[in-house]
C-alpha atoms as a PDB file:
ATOM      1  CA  UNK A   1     257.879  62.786  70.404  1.00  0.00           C
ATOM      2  CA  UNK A   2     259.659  65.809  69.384  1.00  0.00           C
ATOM      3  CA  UNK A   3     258.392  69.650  68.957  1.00  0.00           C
ATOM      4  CA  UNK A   4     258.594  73.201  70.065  1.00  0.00           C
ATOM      5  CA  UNK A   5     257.042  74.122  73.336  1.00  0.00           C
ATOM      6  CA  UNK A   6     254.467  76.743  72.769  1.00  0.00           C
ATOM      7  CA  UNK A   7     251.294  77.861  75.087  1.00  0.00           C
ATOM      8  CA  UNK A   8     248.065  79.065  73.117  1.00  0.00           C
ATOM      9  CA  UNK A   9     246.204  81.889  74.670  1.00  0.00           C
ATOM     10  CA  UNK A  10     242.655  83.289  74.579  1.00  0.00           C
ATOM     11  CA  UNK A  11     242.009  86.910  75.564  1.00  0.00           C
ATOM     12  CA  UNK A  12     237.816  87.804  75.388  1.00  0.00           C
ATOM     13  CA  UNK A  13     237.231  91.738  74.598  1.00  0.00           C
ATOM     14  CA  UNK A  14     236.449  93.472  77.639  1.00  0.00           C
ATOM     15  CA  UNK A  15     232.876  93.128  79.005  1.00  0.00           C
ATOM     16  CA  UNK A  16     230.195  95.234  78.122  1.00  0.00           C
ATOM     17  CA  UNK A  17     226.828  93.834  79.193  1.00  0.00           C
ATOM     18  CA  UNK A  18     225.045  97.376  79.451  1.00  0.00           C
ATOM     19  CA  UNK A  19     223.135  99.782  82.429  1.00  0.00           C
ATOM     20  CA  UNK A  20     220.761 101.114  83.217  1.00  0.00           C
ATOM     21  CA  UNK A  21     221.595 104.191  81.241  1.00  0.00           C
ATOM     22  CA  UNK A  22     223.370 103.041  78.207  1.00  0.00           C
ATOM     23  CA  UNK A  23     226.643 101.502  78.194  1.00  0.00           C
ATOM     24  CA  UNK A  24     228.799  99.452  80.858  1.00  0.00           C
ATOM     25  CA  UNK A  25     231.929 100.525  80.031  1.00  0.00           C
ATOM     26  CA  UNK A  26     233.141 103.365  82.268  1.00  0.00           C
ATOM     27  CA  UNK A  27     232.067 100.444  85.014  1.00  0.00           C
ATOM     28  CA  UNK A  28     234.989  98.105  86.571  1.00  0.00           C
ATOM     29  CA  UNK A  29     234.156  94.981  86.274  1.00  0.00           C
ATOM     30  CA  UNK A  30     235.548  91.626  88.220  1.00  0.00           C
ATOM     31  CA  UNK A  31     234.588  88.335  87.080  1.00  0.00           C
ATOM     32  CA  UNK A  32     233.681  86.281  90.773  1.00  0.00           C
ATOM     33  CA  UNK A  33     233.192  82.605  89.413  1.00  0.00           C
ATOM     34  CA  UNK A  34     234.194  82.324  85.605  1.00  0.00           C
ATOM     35  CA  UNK A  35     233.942  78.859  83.699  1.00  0.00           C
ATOM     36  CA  UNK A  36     235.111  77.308  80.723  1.00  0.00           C
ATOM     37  CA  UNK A  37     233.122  74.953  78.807  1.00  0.00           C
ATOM     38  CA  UNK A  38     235.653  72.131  76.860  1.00  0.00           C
ATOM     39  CA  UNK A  39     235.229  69.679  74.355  1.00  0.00           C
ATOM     40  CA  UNK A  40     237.567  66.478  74.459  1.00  0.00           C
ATOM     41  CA  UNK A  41     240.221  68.688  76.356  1.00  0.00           C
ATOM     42  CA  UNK A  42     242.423  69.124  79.193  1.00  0.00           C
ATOM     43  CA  UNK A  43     242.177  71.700  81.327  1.00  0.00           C
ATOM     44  CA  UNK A  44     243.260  74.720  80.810  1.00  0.00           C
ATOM     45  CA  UNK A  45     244.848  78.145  82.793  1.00  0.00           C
ATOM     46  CA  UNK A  46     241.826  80.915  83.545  1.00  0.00           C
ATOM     47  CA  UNK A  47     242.729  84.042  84.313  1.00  0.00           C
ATOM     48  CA  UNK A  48     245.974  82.205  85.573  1.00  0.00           C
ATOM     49  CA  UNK A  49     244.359  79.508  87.536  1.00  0.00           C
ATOM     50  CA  UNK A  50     244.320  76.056  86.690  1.00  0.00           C
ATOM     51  CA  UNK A  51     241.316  73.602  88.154  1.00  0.00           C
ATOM     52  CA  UNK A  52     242.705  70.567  89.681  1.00  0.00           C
ATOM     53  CA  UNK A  53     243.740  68.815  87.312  1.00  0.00           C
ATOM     54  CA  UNK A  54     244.118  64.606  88.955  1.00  0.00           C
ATOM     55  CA  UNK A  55     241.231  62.367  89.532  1.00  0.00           C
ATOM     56  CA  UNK A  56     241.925  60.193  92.284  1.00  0.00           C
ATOM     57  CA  UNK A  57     240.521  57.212  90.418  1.00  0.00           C
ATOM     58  CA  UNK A  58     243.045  57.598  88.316  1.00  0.00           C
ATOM     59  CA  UNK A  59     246.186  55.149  88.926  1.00  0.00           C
ATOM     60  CA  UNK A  60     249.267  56.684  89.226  1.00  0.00           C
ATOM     61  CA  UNK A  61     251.550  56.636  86.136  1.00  0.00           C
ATOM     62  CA  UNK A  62     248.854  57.448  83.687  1.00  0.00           C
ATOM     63  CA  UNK A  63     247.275  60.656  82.458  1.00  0.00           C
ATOM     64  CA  UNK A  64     243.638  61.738  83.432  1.00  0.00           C
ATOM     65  CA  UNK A  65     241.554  61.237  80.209  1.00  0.00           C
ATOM     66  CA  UNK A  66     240.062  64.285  78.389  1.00  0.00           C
ATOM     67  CA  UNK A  67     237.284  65.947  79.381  1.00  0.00           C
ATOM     68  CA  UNK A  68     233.949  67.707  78.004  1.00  0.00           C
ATOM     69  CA  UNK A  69     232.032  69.456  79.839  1.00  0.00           C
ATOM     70  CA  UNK A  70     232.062  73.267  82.495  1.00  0.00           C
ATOM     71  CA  UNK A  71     235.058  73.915  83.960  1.00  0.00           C
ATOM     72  CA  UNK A  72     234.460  76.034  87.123  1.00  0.00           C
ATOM     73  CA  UNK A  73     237.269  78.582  89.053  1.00  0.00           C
ATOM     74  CA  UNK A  74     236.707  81.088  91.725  1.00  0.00           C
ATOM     75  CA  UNK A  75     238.734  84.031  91.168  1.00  0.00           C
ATOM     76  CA  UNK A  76     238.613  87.253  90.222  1.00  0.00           C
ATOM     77  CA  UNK A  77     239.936  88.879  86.898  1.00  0.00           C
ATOM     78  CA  UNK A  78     243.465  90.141  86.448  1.00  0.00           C
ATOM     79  CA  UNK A  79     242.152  93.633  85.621  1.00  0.00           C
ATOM     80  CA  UNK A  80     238.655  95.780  86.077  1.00  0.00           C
ATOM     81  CA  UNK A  81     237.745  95.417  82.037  1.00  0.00           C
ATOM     82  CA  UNK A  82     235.905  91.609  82.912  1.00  0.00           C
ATOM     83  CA  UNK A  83     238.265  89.750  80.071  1.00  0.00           C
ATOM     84  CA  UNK A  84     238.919  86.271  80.374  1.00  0.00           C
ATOM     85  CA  UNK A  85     242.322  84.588  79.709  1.00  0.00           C
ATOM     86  CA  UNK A  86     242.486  81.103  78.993  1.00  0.00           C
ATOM     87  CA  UNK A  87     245.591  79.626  78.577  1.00  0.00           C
ATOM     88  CA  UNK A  88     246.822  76.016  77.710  1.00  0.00           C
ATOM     89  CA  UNK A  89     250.468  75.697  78.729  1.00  0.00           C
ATOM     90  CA  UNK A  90     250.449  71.746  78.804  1.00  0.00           C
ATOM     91  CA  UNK A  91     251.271  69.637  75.246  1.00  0.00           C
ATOM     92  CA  UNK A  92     247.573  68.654  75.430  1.00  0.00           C
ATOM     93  CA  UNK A  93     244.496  69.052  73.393  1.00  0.00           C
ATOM     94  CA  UNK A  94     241.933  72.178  74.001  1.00  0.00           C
ATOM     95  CA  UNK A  95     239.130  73.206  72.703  1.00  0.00           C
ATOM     96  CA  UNK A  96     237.274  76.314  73.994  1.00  0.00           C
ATOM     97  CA  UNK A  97     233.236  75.823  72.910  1.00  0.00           C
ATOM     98  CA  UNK A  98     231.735  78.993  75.212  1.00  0.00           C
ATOM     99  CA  UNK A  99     233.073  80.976  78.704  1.00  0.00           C
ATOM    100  CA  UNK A 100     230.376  81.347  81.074  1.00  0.00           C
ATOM    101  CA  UNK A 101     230.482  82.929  84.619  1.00  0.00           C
ATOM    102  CA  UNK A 102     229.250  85.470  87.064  1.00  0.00           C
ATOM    103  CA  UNK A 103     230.000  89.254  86.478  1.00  0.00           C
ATOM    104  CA  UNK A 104     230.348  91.901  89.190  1.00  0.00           C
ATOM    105  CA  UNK A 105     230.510  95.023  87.962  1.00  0.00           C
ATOM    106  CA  UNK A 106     229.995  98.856  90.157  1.00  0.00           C
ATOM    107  CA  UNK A 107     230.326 102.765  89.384  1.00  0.00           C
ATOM    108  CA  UNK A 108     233.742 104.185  89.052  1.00  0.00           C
END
């Protein structure tokens, strides 16, 4: 098989989930666990993290099958907005169906 090498990225807006008196977004914001839920996919980069990505019941030699389901990191976000990168670098399938997580967000 033969093609260009490309990498197809996902950038949310920033977060805005409100306050207590009005809007959220003079707040930083840091993303502490953020997930990715996949349909028939491999898994992807968030906010520049990749989960592991072998099974050990896989043999060696062979590819892990795709997967659907939550995909779960621990890491903060790459900035204090709260957006979520997702990133598939690998010649591989991906499919993005929702980003869930928790948010941490605190007063300038």
């Amino acid at each position: 098989e033969v093609g260009l090498n490309y990498s197809a990225t996902l950038k949310t807006l920033p977060a805005d989930f409100g306050a207590q008196n009005g809007s959220a977004a003079p707040m930083k914001k840091r993303w502490v666990r953020v997930g990715v839920k996949l349909v028939n996919s491999a898994f992807p980069k968030i906010n520049g993290e990749r989960p592991p990505t072998r099974n050990p019941a896989t043999p060696m030699g062979l590819r892990d099958q795709v997967v659907t389901g939550g995909v779960l990191v621990f890491g903060g976000s790459p900035d204090d907005t709260g957006s979520v990168t997702v990133e598939q670098d690998l010649p591989l399938p991906c499919m993005v169906a929702g980003i869930f997580g928790e948010l941490d967000q605190n007063q300038l």
